[in-house]
C-alpha atoms as a PDB file:
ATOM      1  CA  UNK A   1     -47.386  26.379   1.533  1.00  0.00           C
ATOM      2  CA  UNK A   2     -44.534  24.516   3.473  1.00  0.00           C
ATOM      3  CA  UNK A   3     -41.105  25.703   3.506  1.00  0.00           C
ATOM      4  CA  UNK A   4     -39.853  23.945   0.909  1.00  0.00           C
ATOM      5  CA  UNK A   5     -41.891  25.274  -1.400  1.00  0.00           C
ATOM      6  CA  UNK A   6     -42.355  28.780  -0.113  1.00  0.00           C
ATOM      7  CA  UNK A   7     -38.501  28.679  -0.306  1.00  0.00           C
ATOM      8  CA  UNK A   8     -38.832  27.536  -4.281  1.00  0.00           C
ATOM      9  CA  UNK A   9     -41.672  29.905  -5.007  1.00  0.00           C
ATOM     10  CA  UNK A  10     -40.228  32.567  -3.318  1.00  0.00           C
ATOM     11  CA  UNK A  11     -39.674  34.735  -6.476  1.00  0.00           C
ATOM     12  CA  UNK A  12     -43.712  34.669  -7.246  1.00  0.00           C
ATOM     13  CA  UNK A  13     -44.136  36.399  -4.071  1.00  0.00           C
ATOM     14  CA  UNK A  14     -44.169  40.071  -5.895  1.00  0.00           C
ATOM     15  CA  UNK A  15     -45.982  41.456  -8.480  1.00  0.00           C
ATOM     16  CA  UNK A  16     -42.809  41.414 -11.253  1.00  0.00           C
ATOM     17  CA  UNK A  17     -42.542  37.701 -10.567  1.00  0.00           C
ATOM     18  CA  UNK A  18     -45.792  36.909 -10.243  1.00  0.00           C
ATOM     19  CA  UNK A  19     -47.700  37.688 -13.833  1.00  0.00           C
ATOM     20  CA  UNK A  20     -44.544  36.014 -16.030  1.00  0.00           C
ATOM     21  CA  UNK A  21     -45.254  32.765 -14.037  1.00  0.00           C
ATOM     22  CA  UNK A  22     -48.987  32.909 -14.334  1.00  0.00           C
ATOM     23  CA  UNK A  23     -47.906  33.973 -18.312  1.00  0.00           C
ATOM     24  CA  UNK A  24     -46.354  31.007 -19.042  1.00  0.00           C
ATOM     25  CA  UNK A  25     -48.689  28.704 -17.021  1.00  0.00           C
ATOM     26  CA  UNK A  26     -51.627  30.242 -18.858  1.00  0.00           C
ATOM     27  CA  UNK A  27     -49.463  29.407 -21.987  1.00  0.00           C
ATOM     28  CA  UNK A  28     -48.843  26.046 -21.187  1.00  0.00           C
ATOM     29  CA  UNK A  29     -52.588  25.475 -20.734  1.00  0.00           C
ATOM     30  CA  UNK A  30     -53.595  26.938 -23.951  1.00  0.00           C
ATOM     31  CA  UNK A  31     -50.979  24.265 -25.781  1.00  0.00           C
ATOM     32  CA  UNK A  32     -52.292  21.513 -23.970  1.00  0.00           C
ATOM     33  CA  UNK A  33     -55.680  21.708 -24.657  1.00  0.00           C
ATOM     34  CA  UNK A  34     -55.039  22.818 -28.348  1.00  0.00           C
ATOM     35  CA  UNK A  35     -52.718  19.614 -28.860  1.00  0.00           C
ATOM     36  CA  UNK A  36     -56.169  17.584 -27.281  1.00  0.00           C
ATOM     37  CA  UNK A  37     -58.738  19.544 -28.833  1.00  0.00           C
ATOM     38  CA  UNK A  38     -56.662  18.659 -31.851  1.00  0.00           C
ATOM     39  CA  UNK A  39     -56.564  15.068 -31.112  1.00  0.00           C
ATOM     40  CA  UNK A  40     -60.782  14.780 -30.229  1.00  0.00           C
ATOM     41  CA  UNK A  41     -60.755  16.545 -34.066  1.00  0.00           C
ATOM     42  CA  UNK A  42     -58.717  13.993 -35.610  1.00  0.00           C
ATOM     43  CA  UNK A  43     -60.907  10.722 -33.628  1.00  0.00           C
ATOM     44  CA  UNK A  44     -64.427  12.087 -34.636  1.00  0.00           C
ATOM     45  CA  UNK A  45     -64.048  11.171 -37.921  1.00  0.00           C
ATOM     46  CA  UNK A  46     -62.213   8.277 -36.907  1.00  0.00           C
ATOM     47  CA  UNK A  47     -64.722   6.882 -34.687  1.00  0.00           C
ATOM     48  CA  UNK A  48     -67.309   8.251 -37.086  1.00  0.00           C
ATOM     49  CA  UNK A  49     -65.869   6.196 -40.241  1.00  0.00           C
ATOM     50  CA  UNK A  50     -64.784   2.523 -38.636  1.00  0.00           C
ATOM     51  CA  UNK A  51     -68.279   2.137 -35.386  1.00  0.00           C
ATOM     52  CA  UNK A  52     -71.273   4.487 -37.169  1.00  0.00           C
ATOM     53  CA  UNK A  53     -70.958   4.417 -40.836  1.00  0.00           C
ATOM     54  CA  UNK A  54     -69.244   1.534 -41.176  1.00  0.00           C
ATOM     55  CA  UNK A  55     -71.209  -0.728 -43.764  1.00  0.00           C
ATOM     56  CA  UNK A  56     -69.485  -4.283 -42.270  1.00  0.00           C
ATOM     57  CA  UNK A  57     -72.902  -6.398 -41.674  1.00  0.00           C
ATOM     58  CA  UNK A  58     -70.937  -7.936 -38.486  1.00  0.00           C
ATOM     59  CA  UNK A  59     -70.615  -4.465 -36.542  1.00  0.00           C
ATOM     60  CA  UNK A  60     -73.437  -5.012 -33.958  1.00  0.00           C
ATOM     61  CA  UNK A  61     -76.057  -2.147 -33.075  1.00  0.00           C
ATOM     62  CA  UNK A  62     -74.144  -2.116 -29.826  1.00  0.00           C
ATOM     63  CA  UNK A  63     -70.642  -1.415 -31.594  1.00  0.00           C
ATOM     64  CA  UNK A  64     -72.856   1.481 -33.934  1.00  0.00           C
ATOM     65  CA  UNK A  65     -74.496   3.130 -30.668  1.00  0.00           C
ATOM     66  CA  UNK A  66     -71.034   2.821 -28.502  1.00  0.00           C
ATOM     67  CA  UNK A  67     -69.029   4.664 -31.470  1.00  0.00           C
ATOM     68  CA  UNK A  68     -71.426   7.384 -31.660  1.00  0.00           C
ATOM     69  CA  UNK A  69     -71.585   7.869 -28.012  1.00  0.00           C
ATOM     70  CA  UNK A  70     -67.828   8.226 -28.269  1.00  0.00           C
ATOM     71  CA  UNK A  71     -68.231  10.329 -31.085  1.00  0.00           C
ATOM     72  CA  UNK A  72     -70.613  12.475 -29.213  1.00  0.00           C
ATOM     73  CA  UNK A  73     -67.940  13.054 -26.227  1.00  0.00           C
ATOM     74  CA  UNK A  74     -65.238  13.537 -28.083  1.00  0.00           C
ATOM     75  CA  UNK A  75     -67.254  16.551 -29.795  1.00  0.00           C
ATOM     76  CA  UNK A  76     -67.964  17.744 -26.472  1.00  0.00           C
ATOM     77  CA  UNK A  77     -64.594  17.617 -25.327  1.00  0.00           C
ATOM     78  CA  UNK A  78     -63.223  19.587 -28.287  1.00  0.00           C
ATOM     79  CA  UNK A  79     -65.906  22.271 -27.397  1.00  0.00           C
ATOM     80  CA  UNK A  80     -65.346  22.381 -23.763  1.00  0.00           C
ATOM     81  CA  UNK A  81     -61.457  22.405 -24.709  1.00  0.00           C
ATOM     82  CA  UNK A  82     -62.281  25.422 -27.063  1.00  0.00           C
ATOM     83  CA  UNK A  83     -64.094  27.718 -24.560  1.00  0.00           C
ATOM     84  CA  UNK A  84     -60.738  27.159 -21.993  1.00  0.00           C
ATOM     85  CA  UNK A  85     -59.007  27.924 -24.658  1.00  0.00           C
ATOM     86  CA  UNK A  86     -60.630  30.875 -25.377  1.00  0.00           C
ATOM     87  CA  UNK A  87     -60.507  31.824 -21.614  1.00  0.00           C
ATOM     88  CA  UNK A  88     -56.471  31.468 -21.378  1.00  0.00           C
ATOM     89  CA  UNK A  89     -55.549  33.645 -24.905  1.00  0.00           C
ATOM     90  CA  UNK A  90     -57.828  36.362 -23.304  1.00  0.00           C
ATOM     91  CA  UNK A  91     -56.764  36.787 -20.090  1.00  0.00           C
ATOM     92  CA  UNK A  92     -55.858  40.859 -19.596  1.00  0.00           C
ATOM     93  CA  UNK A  93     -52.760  41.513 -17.561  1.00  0.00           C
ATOM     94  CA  UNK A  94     -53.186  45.036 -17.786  1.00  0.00           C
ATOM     95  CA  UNK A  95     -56.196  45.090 -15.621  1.00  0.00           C
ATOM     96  CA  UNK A  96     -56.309  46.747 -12.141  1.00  0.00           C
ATOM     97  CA  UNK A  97     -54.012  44.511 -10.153  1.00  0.00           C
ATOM     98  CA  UNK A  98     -56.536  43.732  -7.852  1.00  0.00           C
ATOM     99  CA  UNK A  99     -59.010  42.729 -10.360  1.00  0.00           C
ATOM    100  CA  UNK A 100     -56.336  40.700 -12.384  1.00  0.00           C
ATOM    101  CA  UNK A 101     -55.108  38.865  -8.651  1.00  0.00           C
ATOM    102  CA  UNK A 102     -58.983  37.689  -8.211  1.00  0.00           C
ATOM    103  CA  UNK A 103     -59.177  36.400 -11.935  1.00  0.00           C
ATOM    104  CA  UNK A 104     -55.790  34.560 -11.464  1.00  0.00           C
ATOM    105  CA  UNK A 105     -57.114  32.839  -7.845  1.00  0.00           C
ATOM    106  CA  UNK A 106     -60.623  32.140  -9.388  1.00  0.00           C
ATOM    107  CA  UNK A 107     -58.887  30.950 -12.968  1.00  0.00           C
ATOM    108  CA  UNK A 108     -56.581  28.349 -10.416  1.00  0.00           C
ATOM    109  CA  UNK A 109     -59.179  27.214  -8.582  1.00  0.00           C
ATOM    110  CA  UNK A 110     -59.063  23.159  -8.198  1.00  0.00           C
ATOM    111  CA  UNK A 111     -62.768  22.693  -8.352  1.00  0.00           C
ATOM    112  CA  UNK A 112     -64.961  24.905 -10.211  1.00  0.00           C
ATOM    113  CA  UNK A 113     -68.713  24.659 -11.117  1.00  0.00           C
ATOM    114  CA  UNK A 114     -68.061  25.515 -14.311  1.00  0.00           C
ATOM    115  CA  UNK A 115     -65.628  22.422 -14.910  1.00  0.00           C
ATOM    116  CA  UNK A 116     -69.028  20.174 -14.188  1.00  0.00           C
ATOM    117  CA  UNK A 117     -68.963  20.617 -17.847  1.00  0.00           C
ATOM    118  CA  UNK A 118     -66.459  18.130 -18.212  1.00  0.00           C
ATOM    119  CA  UNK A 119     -69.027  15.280 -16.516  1.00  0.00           C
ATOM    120  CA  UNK A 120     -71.269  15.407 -19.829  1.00  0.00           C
ATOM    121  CA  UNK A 121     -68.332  13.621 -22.290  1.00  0.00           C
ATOM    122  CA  UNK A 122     -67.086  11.369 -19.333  1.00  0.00           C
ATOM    123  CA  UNK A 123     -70.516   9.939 -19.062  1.00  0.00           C
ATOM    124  CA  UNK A 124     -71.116   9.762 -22.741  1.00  0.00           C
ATOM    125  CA  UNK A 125     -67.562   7.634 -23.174  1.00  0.00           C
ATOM    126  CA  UNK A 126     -69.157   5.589 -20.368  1.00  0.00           C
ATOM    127  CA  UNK A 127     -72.491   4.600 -22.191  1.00  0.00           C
ATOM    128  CA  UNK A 128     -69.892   4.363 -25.302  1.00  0.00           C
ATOM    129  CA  UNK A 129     -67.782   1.671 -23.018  1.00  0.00           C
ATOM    130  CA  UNK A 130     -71.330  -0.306 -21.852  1.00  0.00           C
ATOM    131  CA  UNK A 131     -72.380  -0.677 -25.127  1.00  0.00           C
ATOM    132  CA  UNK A 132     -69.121  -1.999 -26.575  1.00  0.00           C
ATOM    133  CA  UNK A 133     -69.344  -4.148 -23.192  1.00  0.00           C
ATOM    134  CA  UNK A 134     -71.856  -6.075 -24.433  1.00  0.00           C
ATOM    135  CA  UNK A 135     -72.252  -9.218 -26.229  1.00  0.00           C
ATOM    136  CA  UNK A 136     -75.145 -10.252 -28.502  1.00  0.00           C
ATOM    137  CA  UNK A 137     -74.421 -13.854 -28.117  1.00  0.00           C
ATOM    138  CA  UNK A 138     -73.750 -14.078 -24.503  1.00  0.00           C
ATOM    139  CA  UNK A 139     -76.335 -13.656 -21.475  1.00  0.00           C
ATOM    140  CA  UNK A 140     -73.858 -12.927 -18.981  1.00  0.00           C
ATOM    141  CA  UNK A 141     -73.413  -9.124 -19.652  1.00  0.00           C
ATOM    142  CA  UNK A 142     -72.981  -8.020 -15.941  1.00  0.00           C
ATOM    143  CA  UNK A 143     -69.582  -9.471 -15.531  1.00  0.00           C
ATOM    144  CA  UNK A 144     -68.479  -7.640 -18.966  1.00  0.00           C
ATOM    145  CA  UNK A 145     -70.046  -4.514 -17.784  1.00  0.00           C
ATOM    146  CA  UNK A 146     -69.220  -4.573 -14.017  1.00  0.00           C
ATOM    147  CA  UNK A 147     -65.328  -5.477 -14.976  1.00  0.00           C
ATOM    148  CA  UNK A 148     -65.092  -2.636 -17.750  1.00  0.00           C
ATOM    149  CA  UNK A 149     -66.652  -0.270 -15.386  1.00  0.00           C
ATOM    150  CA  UNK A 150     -64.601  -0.993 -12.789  1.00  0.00           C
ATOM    151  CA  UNK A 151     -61.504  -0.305 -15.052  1.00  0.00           C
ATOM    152  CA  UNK A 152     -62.430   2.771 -16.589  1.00  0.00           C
ATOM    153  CA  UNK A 153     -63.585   3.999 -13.082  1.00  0.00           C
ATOM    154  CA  UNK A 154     -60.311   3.090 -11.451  1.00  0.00           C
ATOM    155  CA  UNK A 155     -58.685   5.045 -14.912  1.00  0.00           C
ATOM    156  CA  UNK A 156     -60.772   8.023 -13.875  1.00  0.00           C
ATOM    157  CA  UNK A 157     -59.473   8.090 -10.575  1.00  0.00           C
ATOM    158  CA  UNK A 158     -56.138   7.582 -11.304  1.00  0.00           C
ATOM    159  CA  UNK A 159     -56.240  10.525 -13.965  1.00  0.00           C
ATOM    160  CA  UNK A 160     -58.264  12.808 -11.070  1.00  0.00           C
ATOM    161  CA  UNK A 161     -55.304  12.130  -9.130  1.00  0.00           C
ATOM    162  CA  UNK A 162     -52.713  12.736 -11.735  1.00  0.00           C
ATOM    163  CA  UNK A 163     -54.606  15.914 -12.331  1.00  0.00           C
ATOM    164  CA  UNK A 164     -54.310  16.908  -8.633  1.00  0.00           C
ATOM    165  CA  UNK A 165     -51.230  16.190  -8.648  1.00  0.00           C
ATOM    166  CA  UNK A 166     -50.181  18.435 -11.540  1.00  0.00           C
ATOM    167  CA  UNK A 167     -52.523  21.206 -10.021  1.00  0.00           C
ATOM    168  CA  UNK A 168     -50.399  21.594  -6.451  1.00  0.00           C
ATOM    169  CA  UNK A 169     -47.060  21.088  -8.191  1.00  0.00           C
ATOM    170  CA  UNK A 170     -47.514  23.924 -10.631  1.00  0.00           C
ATOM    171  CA  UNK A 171     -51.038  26.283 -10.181  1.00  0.00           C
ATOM    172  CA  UNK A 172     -51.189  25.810  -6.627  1.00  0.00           C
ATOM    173  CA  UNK A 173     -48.633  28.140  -5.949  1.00  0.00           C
ATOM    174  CA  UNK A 174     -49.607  30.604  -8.523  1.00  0.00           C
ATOM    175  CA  UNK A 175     -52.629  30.343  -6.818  1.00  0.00           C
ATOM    176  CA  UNK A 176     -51.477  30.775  -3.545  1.00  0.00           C
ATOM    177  CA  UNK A 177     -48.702  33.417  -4.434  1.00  0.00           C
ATOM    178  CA  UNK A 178     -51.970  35.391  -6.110  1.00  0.00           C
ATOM    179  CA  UNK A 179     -53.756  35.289  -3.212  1.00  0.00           C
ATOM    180  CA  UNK A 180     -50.752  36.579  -0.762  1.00  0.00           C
ATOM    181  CA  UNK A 181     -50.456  39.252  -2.614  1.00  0.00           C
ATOM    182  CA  UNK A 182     -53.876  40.402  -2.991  1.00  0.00           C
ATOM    183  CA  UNK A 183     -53.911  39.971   1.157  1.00  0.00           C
ATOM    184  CA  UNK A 184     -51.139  41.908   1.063  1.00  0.00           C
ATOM    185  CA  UNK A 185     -52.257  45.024  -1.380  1.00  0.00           C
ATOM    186  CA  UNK A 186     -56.107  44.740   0.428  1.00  0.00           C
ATOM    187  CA  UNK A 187     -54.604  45.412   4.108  1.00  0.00           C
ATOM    188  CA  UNK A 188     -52.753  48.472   2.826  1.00  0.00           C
END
């Protein structure tokens, strides 16, 4: 942590500042994920009704299988939003505070195994985004698929930064603040 910031965060450097910071943070993820697990809810049927189901003769096989691939990943996104979910109401603050530190530093963590998970539905909009990528009249696919790939790549990237960005500004130091103090109660 530089100055600046260990400056800003000093207050999270005890035990009584600490937990109401990683409160509301854990709070603030819960609401974030419901409002999105709320929104995949709402464009399943959505997606379902206009790309799968959709009795319109001119909706290509391509459209059909894209909209169910989407429809597919945004049913795995509402599950994999559920089980954070899950994991941020539950958290026990009245654990040993030891025990509760090491949940809060592993719970922070940028990159976790377990968020791998995550891969399944951004591969599945992928094969959603090649299929709507292609045309059943034209033979010159690749430059369709090579310049929507390239897009939703650079997207991804862009959000994996965003994401990194929001990670250091506001868990990073609950993170870091955690694992102080654990340091600090382990060397006593």
């Amino acid at each position: 942590m530089n100055i600046k910031n260990k400056d800003k965060n000093k207050h999270l450097l005890d035990i009584n500042g600490l937990i109401p910071g990683l409160e509301k943070e854990d709070r603030r993820n819960v609401r974030v994920m419901r409002n999105f697990q709320w929104l995949m809810w709402i464009m399943i049927p959505v997606y379902f009704g206009l790309l799968v189901v959709n009795p319109d003769k001119d909706l290509t096989w391509s459209y059909r299988v894209g909209g169910a691939c989407y429809v597919l990943a945004f049913l795995a996104f509402a599950l994999i939003f559920r089980v954070y979910i899950k994991e941020y109401k539950t958290v026990d603050y009245g654990l040993p505070t030891t025990v509760m530190l090491k949940k809060a530093i592993e719970r922070y963590r940028l990159f976790h195994p377990k968020k791998l998970f995550v891969l399944i539905p951004v591969a599945l909009v992928d094969a959603g985004l090649i299929f709507f990528s292609l045309n059943q009249d034209n033979a010159d696919d690749s430059i369709s698929i090579l310049t929507s790939q390239i897009l939703y790549w650079g997207g991804m990237l862009l959000g994996a930064g965003v994401g990194v960005w929001i990670w250091r500004r506001k868990q990073k130091p609950l993170r870091d603040a955690a694992r102080d103090l654990l340091r600090e109660i382990e060397s006593e």
